[in-house]
C-alpha atoms as a PDB file:
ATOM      1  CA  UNK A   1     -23.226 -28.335  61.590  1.00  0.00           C
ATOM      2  CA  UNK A   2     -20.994 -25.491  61.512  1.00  0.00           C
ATOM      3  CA  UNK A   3     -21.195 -22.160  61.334  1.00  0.00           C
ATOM      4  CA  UNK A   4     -20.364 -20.370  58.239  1.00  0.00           C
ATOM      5  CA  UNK A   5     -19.709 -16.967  60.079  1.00  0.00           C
ATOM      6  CA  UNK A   6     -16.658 -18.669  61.666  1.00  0.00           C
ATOM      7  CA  UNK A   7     -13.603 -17.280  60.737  1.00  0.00           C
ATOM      8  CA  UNK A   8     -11.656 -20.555  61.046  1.00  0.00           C
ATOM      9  CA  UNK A   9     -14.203 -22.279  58.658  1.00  0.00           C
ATOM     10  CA  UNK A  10     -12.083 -23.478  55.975  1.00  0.00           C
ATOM     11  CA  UNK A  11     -15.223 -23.483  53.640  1.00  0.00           C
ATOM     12  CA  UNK A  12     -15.805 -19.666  53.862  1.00  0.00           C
ATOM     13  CA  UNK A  13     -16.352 -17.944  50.491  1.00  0.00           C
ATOM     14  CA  UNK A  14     -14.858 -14.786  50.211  1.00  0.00           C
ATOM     15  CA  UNK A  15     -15.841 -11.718  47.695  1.00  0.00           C
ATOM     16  CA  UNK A  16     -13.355 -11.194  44.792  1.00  0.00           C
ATOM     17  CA  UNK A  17     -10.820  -8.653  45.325  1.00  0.00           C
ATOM     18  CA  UNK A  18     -11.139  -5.468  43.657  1.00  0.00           C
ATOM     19  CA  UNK A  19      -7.558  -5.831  41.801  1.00  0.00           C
ATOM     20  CA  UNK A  20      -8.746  -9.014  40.040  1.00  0.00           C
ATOM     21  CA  UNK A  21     -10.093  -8.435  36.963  1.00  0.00           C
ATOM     22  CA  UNK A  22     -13.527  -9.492  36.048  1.00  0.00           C
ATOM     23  CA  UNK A  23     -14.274 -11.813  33.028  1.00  0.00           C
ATOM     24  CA  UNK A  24     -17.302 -11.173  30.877  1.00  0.00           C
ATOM     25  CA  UNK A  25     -18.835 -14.236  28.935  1.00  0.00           C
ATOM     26  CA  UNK A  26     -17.127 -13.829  26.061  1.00  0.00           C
ATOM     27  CA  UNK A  27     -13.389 -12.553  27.314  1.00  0.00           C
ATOM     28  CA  UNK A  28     -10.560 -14.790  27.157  1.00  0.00           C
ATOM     29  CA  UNK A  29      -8.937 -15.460  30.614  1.00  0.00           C
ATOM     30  CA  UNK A  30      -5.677 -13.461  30.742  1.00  0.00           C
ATOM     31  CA  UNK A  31      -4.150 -16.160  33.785  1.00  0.00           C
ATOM     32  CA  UNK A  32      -5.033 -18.786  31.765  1.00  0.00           C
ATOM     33  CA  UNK A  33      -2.325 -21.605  30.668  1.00  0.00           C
ATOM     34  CA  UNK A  34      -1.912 -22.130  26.741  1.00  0.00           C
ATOM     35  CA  UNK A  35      -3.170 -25.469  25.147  1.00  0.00           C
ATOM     36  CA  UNK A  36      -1.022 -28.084  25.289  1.00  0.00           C
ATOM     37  CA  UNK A  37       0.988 -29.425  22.145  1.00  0.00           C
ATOM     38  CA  UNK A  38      -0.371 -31.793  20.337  1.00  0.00           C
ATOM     39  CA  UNK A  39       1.456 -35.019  19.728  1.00  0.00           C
ATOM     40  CA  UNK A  40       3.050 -35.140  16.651  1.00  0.00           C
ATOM     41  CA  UNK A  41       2.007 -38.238  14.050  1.00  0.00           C
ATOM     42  CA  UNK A  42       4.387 -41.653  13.853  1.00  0.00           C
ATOM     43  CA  UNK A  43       6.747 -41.348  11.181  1.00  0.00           C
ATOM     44  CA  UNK A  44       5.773 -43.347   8.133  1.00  0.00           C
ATOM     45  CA  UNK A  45       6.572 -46.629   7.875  1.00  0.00           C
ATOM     46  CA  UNK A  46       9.729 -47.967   5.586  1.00  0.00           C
ATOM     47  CA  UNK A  47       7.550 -51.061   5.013  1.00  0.00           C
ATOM     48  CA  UNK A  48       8.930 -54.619   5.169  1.00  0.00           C
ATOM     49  CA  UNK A  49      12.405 -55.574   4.596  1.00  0.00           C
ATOM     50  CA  UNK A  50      13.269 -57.070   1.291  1.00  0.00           C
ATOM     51  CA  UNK A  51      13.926 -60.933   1.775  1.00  0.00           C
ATOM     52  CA  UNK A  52      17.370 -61.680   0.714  1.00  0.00           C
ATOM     53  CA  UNK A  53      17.780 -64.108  -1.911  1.00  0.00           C
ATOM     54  CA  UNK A  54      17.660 -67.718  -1.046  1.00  0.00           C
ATOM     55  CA  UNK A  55      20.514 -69.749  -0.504  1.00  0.00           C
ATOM     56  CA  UNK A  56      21.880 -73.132  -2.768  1.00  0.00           C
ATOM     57  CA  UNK A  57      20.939 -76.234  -0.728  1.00  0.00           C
ATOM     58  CA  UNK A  58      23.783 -77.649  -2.596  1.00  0.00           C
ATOM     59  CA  UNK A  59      26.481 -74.853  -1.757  1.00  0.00           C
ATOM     60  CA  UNK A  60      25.006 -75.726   1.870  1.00  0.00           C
ATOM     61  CA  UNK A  61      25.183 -79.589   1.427  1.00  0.00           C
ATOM     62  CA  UNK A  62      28.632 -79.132  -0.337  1.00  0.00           C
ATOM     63  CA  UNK A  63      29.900 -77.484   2.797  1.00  0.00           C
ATOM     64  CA  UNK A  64      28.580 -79.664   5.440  1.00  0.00           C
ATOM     65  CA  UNK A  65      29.784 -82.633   3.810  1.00  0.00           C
ATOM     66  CA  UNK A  66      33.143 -81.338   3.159  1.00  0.00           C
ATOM     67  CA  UNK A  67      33.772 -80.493   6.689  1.00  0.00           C
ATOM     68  CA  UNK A  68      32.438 -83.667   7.919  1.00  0.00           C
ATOM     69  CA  UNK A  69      34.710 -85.689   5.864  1.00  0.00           C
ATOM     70  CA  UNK A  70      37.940 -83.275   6.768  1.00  0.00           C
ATOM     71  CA  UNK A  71      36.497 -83.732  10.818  1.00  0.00           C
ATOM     72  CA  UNK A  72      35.849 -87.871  10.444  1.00  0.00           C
ATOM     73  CA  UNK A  73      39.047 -89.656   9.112  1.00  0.00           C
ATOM     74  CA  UNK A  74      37.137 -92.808   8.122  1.00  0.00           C
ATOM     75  CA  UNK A  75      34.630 -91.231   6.095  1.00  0.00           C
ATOM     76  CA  UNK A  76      36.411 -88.829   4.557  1.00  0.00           C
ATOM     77  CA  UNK A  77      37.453 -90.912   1.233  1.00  0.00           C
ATOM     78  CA  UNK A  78      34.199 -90.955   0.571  1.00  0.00           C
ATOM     79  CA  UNK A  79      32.765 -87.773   1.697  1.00  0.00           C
ATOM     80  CA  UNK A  80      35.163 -85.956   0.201  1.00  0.00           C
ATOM     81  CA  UNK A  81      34.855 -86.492  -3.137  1.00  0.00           C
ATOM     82  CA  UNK A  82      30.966 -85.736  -2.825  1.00  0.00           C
ATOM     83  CA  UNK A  83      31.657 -82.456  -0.924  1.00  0.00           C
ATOM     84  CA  UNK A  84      33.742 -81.994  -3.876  1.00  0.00           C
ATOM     85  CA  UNK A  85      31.071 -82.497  -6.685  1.00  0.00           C
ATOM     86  CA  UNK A  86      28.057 -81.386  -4.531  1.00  0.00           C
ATOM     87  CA  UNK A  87      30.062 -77.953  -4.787  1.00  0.00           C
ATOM     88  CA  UNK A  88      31.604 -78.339  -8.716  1.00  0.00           C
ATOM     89  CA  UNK A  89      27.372 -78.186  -9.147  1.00  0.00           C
ATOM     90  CA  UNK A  90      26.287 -76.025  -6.864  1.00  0.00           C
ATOM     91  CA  UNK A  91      28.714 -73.202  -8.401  1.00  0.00           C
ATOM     92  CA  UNK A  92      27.163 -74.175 -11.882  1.00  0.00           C
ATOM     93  CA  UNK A  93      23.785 -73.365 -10.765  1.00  0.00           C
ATOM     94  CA  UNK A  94      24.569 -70.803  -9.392  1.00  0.00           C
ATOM     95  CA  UNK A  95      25.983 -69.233 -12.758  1.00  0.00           C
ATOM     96  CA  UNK A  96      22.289 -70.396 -14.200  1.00  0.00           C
ATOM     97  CA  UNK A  97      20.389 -68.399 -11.477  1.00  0.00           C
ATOM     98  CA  UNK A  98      21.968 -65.669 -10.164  1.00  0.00           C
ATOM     99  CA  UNK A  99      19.428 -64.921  -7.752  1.00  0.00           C
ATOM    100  CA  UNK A 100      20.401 -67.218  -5.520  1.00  0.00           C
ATOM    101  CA  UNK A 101      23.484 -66.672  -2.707  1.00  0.00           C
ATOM    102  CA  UNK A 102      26.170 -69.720  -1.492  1.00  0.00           C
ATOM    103  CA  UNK A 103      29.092 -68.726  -3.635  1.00  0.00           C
ATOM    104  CA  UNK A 104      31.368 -68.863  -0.935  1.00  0.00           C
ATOM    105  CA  UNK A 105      29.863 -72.178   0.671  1.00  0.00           C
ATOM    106  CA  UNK A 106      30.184 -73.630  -2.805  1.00  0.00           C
ATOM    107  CA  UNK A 107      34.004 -72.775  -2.627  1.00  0.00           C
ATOM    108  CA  UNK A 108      34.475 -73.592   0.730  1.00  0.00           C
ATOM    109  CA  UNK A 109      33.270 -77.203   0.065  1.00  0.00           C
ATOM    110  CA  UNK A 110      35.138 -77.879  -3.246  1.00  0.00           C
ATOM    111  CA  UNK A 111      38.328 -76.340  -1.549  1.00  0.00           C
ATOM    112  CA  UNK A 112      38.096 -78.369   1.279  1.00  0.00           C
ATOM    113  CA  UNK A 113      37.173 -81.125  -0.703  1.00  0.00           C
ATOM    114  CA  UNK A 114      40.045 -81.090  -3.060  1.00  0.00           C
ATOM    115  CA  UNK A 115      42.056 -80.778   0.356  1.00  0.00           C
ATOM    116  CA  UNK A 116      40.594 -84.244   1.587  1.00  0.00           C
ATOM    117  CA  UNK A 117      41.202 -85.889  -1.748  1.00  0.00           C
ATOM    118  CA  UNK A 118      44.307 -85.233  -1.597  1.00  0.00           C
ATOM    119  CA  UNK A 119      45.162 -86.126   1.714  1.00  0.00           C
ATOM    120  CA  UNK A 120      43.978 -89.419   1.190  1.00  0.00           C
ATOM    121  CA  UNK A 121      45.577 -89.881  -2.474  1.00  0.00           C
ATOM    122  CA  UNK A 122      49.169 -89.200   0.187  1.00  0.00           C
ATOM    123  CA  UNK A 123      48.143 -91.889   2.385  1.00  0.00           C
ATOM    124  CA  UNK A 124      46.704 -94.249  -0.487  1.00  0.00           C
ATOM    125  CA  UNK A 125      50.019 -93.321  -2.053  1.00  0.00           C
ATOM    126  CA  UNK A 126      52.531 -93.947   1.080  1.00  0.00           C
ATOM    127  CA  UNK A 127      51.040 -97.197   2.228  1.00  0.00           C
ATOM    128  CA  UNK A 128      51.118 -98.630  -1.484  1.00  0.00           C
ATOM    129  CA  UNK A 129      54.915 -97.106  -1.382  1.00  0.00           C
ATOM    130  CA  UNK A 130      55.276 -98.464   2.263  1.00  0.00           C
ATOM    131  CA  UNK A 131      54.398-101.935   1.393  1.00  0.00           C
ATOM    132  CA  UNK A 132      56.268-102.530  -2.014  1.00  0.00           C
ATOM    133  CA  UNK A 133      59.214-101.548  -0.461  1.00  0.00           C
ATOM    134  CA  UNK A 134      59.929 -98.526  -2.954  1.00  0.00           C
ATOM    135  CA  UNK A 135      60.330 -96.641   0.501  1.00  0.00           C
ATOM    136  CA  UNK A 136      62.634 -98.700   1.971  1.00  0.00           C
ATOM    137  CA  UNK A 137      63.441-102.194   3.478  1.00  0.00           C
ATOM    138  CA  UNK A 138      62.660-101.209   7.381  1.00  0.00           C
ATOM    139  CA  UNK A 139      59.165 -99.726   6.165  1.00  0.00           C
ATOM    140  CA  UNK A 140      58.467-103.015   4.032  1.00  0.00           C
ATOM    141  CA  UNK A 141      59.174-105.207   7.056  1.00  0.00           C
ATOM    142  CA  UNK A 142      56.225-103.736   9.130  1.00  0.00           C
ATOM    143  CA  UNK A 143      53.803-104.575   6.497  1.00  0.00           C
ATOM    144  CA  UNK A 144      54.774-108.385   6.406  1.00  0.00           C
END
């Protein structure tokens, strides 16, 4: 147990100093800190974003199939042409419901469509050319 008349007992309570003022029950504390802030509500909400519109599966299909048929040689005689009208309807419906977004996929597959076409119309045309001989004797010979 120790002593509390020690003077190293770091318990000791010590009378209030006469410079101190005393508080009364119903006094505010003078020393005392102010209340802290209080924190300030969310911002509202925006809400949701607005969906965009849906896209044309046919501007879509129209695309894919016209760059398929432009990136594989073999299939691109047929391909192209129904990248071609896939698009030619997809921009038609798309007149009918404006609501709806692919413009530029719809062009994109009936340009590069058209571009297929008539790469394949040249090489139709050339080997028919080629092999008549219209072209030229040396090109006829290969054909024989």
């Amino acid at each position: 147990m120790t002593n509390p008349y020690d003077p190293n007992n770091p318990y000791q309570q010590y009378p209030p100093q006469q410079g101190a003022p005393q508080q009364g029950p119903y006094q505010p504390n003078p020393y005392s800190q102010a209340p802290a802030p209080q924190p300030q509500p969310p911002y509202p909400g925006y809400g949701m974003y607005p969906q965009p519109p849906p896209n044309n599966g046919l501007a879509i299909a129209s695309m894919v199939v016209s760059l398929v048929s432009l990136l594989v040689c073999q299939l691109g005689i047929v391909l192209g042409p129904i990248g071609l009208i896939l698009g030619h309807v997809a921009l038609r419906k798309l007149k009918e419901q404006p609501a709806q977004r692919g413009r530029g996929m719809a062009l994109a597959g009936v340009i590069i469509g058209w571009i297929v076409l008539a790469i394949w119309v040249g090489v139709i045309l050339f080997v028919v050319l080629a092999a008549t001989g219209t072209l030229g004797p040396e090109l006829q010979s290969e054909f024989e």
